[in-house]
N, C-alpha and C. Protein backbone atom coordinates (compact mmCIF):
# COMPACT_ATOMS: atom_id res chain seq x y z
N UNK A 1 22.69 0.96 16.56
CA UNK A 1 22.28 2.26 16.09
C UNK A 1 21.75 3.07 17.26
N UNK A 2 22.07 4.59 16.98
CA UNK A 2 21.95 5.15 18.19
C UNK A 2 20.41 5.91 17.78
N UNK A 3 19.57 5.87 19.07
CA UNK A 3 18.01 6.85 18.83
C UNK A 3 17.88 7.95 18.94
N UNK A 4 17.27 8.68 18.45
CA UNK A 4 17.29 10.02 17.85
C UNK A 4 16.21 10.50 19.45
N UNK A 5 15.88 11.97 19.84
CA UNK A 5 15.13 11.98 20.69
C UNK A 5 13.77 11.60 20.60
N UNK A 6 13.06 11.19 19.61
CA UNK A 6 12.07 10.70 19.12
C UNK A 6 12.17 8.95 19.58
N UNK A 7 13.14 8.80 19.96
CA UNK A 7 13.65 7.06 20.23
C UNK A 7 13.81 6.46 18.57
N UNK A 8 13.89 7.16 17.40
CA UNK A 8 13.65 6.41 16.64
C UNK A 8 15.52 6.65 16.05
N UNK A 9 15.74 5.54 14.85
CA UNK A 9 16.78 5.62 14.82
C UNK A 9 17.18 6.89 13.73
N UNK A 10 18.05 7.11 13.54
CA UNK A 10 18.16 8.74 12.75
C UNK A 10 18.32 8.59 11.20
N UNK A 11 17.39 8.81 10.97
CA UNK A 11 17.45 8.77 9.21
C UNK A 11 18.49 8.74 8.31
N UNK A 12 19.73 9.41 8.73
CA UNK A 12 20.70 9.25 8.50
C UNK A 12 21.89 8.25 8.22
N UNK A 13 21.35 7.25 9.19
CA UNK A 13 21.98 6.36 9.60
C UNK A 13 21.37 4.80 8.79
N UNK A 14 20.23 5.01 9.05
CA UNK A 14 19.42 3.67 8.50
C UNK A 14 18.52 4.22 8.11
N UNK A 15 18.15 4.83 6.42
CA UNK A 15 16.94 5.21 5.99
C UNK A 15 15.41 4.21 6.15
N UNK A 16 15.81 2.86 6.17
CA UNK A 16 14.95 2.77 6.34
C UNK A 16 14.22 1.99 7.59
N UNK A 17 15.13 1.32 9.01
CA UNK A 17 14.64 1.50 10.32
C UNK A 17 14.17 2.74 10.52
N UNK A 18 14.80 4.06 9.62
CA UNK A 18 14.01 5.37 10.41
C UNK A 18 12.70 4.90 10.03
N UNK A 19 12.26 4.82 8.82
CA UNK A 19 10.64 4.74 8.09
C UNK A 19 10.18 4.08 8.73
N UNK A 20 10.32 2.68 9.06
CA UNK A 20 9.44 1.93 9.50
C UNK A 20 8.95 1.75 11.38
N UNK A 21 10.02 2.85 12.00
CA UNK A 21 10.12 2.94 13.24
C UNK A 21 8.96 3.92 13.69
N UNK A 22 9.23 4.96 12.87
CA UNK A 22 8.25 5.88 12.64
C UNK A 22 7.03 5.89 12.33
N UNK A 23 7.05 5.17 11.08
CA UNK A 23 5.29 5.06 10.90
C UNK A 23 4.50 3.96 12.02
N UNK A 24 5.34 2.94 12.74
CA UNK A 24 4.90 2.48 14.05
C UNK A 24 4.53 3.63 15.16
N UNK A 25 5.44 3.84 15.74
CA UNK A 25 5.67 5.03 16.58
C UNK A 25 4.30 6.45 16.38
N UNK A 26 4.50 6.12 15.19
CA UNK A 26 3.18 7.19 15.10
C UNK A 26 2.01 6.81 15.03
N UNK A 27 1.34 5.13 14.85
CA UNK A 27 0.80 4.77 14.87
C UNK A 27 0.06 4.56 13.72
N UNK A 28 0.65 5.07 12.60
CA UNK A 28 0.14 4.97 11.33
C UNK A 28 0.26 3.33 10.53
N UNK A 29 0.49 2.75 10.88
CA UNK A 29 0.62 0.90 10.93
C UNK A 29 0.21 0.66 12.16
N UNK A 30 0.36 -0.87 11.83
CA UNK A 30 0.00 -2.19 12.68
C UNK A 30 1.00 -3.26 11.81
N UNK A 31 1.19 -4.42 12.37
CA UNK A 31 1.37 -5.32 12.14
C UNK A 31 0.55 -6.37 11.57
N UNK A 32 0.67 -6.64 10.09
CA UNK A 32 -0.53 -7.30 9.78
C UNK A 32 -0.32 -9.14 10.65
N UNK A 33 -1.05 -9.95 10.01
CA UNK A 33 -1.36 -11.29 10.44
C UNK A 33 -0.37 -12.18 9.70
N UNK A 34 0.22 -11.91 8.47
CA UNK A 34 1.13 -12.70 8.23
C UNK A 34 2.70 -11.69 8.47
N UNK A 35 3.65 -13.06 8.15
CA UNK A 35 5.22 -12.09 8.20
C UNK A 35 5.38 -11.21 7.45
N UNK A 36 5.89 -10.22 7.84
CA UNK A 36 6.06 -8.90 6.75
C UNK A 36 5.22 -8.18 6.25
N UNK A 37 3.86 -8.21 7.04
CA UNK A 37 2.65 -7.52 6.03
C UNK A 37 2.35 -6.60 7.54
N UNK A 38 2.20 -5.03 6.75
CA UNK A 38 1.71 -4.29 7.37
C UNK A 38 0.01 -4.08 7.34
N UNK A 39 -0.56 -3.73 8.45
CA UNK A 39 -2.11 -3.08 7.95
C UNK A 39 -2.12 -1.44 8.22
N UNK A 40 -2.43 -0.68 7.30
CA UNK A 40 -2.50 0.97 7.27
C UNK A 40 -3.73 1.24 8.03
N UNK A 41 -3.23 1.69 9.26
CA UNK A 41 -4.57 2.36 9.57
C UNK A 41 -5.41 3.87 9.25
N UNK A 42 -6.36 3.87 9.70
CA UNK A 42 -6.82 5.21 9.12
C UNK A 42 -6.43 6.52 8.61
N UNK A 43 -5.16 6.94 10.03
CA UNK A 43 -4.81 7.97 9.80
C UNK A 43 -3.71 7.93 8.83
N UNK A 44 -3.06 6.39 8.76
CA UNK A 44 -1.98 6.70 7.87
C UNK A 44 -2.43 6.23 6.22
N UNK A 45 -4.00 5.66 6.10
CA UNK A 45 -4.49 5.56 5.03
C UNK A 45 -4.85 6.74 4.19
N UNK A 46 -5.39 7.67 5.31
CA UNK A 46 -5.92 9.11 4.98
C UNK A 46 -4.32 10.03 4.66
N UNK A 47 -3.42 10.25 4.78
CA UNK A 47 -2.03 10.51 4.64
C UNK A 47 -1.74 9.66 3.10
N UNK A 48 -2.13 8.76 2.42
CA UNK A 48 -1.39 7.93 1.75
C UNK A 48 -2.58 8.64 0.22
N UNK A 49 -3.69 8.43 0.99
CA UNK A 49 -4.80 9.27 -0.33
C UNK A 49 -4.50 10.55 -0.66
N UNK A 50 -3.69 11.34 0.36
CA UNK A 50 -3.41 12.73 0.37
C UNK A 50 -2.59 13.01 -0.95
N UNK A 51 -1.15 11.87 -0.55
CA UNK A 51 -0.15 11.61 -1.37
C UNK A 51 -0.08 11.37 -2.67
N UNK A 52 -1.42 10.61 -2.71
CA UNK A 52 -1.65 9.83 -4.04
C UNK A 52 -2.46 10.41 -4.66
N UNK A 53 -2.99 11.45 -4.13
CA UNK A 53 -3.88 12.56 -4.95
C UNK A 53 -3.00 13.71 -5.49
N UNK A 54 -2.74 13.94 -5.06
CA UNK A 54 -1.35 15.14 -5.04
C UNK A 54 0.06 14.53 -6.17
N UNK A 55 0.04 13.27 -6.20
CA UNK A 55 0.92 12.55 -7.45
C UNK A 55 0.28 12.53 -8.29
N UNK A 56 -0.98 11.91 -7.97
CA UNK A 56 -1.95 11.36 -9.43
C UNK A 56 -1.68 13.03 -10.46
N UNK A 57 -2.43 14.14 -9.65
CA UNK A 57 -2.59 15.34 -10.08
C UNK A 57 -1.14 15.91 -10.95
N UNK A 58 0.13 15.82 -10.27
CA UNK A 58 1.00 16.11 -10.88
C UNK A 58 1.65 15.44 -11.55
N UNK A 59 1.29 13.78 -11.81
CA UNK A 59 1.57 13.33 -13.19
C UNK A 59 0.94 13.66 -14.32
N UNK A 60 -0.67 13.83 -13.94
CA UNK A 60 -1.28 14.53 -15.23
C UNK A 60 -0.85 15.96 -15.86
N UNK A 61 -0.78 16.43 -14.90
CA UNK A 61 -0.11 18.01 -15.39
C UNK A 61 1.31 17.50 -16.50
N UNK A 62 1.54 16.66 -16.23
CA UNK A 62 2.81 16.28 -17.35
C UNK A 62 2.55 16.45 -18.61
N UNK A 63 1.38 15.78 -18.75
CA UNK A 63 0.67 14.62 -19.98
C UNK A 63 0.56 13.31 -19.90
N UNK A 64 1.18 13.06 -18.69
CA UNK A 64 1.72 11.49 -18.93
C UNK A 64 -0.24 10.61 -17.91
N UNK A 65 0.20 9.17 -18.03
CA UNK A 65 -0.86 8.31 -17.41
C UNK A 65 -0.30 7.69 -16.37
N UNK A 66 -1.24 7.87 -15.03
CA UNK A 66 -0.98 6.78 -13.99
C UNK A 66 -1.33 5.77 -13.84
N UNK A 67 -0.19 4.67 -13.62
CA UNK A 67 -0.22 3.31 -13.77
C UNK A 67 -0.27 2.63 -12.12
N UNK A 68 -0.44 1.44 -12.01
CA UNK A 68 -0.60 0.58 -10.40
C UNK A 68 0.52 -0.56 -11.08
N UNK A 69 0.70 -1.00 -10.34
CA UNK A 69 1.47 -1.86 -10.61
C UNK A 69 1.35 -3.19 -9.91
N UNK A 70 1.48 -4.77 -9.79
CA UNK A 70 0.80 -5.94 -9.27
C UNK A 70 1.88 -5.81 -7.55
N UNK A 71 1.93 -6.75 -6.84
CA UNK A 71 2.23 -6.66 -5.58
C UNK A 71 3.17 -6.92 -5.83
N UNK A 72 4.55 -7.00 -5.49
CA UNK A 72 5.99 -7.46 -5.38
C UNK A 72 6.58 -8.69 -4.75
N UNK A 73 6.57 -9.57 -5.50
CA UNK A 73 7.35 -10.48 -4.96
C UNK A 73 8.36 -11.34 -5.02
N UNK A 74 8.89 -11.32 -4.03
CA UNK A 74 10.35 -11.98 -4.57
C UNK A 74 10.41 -13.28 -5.20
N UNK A 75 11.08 -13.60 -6.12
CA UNK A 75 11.57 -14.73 -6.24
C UNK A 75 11.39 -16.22 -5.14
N UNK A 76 12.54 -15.30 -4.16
CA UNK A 76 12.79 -16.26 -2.98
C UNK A 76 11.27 -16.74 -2.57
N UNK A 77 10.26 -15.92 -2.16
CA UNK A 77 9.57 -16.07 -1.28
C UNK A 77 8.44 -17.36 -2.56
N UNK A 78 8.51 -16.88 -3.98
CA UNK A 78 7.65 -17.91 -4.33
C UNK A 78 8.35 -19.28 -4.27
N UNK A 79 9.67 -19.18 -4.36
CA UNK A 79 10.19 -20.87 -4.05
C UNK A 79 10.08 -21.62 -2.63
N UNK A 80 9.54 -20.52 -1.44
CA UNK A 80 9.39 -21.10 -0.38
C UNK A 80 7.87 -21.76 -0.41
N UNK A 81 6.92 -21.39 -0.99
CA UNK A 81 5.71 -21.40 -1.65
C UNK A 81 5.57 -23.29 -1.84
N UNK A 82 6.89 -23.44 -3.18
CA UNK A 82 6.66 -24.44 -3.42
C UNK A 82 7.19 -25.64 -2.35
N UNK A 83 7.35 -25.61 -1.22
CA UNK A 83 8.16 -26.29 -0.37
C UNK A 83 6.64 -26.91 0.73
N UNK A 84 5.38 -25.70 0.31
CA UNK A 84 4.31 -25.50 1.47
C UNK A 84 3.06 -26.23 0.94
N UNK A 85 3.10 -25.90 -0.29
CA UNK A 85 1.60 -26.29 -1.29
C UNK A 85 1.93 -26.90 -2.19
N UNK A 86 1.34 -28.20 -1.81
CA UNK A 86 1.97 -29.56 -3.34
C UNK A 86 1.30 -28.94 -4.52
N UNK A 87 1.80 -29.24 -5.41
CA UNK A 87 2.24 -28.81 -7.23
C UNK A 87 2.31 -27.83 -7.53
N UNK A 88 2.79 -26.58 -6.63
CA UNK A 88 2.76 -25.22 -6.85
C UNK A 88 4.21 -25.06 -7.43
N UNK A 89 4.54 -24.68 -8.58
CA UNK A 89 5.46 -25.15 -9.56
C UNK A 89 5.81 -23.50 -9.89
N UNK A 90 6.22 -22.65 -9.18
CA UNK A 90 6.88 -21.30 -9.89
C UNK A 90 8.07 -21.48 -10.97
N UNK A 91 7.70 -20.86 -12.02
CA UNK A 91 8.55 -20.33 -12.92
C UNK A 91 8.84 -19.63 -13.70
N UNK A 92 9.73 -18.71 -13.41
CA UNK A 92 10.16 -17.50 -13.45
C UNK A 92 11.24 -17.17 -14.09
N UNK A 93 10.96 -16.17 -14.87
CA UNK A 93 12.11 -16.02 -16.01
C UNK A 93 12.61 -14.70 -15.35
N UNK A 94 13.33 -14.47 -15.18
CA UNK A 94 14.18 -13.11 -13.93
C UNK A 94 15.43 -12.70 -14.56
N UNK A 95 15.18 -11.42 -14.67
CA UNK A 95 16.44 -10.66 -15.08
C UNK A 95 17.02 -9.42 -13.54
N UNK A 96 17.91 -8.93 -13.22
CA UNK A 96 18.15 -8.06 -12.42
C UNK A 96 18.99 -6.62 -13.13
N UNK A 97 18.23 -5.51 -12.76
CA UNK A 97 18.49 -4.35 -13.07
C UNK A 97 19.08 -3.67 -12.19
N UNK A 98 20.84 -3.26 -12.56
CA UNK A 98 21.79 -2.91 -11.15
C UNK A 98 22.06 -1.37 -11.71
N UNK A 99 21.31 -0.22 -10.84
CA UNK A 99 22.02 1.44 -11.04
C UNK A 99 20.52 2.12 -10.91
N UNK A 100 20.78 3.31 -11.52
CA UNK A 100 19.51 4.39 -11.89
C UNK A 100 18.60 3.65 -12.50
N UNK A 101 17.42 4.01 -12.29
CA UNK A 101 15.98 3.42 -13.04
C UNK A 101 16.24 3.54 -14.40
N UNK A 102 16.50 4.89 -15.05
CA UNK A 102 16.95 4.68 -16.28
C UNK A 102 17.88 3.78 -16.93
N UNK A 103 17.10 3.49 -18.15
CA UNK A 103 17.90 1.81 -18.63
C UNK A 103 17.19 0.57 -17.76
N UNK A 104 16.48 0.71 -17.28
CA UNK A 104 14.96 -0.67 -16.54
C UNK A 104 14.66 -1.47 -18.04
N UNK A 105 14.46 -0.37 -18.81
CA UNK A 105 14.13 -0.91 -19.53
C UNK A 105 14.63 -1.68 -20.77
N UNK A 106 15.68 -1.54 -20.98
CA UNK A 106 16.87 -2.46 -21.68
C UNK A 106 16.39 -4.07 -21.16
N UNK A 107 16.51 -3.86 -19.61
CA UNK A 107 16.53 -5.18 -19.15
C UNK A 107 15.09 -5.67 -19.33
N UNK A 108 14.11 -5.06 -19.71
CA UNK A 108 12.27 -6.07 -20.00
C UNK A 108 12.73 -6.22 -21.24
N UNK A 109 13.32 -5.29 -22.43
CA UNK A 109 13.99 -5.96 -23.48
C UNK A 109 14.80 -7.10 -23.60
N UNK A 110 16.04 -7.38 -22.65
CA UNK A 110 16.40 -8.32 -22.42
C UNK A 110 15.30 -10.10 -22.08
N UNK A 111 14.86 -9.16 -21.40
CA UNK A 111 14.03 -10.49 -20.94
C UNK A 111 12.71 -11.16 -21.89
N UNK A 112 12.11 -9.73 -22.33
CA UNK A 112 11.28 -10.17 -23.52
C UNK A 112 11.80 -11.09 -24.62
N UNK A 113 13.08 -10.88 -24.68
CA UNK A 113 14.05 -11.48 -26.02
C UNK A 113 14.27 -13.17 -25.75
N UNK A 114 14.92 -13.14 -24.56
CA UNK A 114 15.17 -14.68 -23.61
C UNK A 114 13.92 -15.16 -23.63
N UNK A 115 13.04 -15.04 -23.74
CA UNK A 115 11.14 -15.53 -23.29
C UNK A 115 10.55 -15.98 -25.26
N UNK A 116 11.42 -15.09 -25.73
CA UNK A 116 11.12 -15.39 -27.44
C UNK A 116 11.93 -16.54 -27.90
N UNK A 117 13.21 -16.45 -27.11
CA UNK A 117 14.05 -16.77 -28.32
C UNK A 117 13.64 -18.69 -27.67
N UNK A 118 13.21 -18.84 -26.29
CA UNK A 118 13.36 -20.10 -25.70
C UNK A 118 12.08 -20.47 -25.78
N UNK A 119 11.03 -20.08 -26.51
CA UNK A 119 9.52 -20.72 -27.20
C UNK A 119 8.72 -20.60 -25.50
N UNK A 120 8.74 -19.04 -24.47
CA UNK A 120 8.21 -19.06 -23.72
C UNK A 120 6.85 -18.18 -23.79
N UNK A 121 5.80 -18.36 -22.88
CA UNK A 121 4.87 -17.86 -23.12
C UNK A 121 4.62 -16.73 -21.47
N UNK A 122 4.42 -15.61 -21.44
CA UNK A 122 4.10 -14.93 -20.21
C UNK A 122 3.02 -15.32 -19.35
N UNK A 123 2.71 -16.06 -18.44
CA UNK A 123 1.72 -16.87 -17.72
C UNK A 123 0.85 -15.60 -16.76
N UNK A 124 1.41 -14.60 -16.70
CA UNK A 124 0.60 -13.87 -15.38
C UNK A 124 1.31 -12.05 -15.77
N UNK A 125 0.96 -11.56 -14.62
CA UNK A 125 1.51 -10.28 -14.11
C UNK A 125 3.03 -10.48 -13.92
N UNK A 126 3.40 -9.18 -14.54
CA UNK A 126 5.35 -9.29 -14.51
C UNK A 126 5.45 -8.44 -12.98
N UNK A 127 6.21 -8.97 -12.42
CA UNK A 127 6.41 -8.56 -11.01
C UNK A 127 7.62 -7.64 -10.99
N UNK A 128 7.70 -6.68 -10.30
CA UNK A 128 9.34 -5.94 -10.02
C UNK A 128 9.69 -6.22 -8.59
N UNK A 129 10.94 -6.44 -7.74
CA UNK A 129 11.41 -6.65 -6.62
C UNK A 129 12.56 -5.60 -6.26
N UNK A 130 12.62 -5.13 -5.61
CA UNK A 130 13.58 -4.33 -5.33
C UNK A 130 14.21 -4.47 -3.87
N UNK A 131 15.31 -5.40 -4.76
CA UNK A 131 16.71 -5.73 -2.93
C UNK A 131 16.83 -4.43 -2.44
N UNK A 132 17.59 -3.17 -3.66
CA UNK A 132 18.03 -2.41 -2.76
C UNK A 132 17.65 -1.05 -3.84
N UNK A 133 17.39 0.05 -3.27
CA UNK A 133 16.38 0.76 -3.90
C UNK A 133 16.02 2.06 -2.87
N UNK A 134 15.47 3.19 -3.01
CA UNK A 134 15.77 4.28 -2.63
C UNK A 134 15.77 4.30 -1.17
N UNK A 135 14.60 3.59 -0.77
CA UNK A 135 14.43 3.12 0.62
C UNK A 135 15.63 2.73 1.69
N UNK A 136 16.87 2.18 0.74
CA UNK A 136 17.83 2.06 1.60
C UNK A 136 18.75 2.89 1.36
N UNK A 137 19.09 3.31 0.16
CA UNK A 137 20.48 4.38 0.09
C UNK A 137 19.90 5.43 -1.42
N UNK A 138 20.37 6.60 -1.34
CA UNK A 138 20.61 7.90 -1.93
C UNK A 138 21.40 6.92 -3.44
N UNK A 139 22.57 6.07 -2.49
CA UNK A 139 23.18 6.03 -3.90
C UNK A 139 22.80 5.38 -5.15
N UNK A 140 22.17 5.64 -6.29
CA UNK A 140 21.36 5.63 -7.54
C UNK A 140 22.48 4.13 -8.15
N UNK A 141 23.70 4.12 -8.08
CA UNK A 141 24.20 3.44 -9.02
C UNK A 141 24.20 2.00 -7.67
N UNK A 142 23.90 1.98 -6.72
CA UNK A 142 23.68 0.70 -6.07
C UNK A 142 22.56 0.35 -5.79
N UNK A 143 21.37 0.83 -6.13
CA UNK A 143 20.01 0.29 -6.97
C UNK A 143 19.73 -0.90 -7.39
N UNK A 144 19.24 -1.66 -7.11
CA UNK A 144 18.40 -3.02 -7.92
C UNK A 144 17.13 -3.48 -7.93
N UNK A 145 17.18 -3.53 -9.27
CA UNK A 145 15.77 -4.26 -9.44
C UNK A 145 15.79 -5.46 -10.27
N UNK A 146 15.20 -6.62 -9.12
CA UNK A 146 14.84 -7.77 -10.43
C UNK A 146 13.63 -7.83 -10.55
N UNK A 147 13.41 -8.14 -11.95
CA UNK A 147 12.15 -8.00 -12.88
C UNK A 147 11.98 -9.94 -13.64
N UNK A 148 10.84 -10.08 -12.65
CA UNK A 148 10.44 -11.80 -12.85
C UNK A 148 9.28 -11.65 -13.58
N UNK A 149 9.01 -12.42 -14.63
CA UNK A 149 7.56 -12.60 -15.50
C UNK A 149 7.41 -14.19 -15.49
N UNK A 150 6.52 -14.79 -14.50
CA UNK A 150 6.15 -15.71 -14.81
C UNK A 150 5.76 -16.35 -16.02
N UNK A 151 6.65 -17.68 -16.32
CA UNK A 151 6.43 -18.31 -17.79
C UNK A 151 5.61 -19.60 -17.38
N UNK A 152 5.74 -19.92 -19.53
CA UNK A 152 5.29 -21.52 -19.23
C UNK A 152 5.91 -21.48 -20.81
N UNK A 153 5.84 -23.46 -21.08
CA UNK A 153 6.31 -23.24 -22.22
C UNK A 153 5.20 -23.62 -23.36
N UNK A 154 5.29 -23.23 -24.53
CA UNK A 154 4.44 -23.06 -25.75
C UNK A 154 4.44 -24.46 -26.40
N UNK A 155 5.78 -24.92 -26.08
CA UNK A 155 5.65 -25.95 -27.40
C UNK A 155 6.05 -25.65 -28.42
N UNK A 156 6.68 -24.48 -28.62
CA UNK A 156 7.07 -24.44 -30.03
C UNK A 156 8.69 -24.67 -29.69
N UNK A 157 8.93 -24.30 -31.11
CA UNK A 157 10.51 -24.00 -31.33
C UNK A 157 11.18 -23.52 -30.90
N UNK A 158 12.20 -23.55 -29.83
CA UNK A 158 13.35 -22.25 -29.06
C UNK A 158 13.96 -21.99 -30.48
N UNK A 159 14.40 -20.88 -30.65
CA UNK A 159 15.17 -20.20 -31.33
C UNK A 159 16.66 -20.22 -30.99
């Protein structure tokens, strides 16, 4: 990939090496202490409250409520988990949502249904993961999201 005069790579090209080149480059990150974890520093913390004030505000103007949502994690990364820390036993009932956000929710229907019909019980926070998602491409119908809800089982009857 070729660098933009900024040295960074051109948004165009790789939406999201541009993002993450950039918010380095500008100094608004660090590299946190484990793999893959960023730390926000000030200025780009103070930028992120800006953002999130300015959303919060214009979701309410809707009518609607702002929600947080738990940390994201993949699948993959909790089965590496169990490879590190004896009896750490993930299990995960995972559906994947492929296109526009609209219709996400068919698939927690889906999955709510599979979790009923097999006598499962929801053990924790339902997680969302997103392989591929705005961050990498414009295009809406090559979108994914898988949606994991940690189970356990009840003991009762599968259906």
């Amino acid at each position: 990939m070729s660098a933009d005069g900024r040295g960074v790579t051109p948004q165009s090209e790789d939406f999201s090496a541009w993002y993450n080149e950039l918010v380095f480059k500008a100094e608004l990150v660090d590299r946190g202490p484990a793999k893959g974890t960023m730390v926000i520093r000030p200025y780009g913390y103070r930028l992120w409250e800006l953002i999130q004030a300015d959303l919060d505000r214009r979701i309410k103007e809707t009518g609607h409520q702002n929600a947080y949502f738990p940390l994201l994690i993949p699948q993959s990364y909790l089965q590496r988990e169990a490879e590190h820390v004896e009896g750490f036993a993930p299990e995960l009932a995972v559906v994947t949502h492929e296109g526009p956000d609209a219709g996400v929710d068919r698939a927690y229907g889906a999955l709510a249904s599979y979790v009923t019909r097999h006598a499962l019980a929801v053990a924790g926070p339902i997680r969302e993961f997103y392989p591929v998602s705005r961050q990498h491409t414009l295009d809406a119908a090559s979108w994914r999201t898988e949606i994991g809800w940690p189970i356990f089982e009840t003991g009762g009857e599968a259906r």
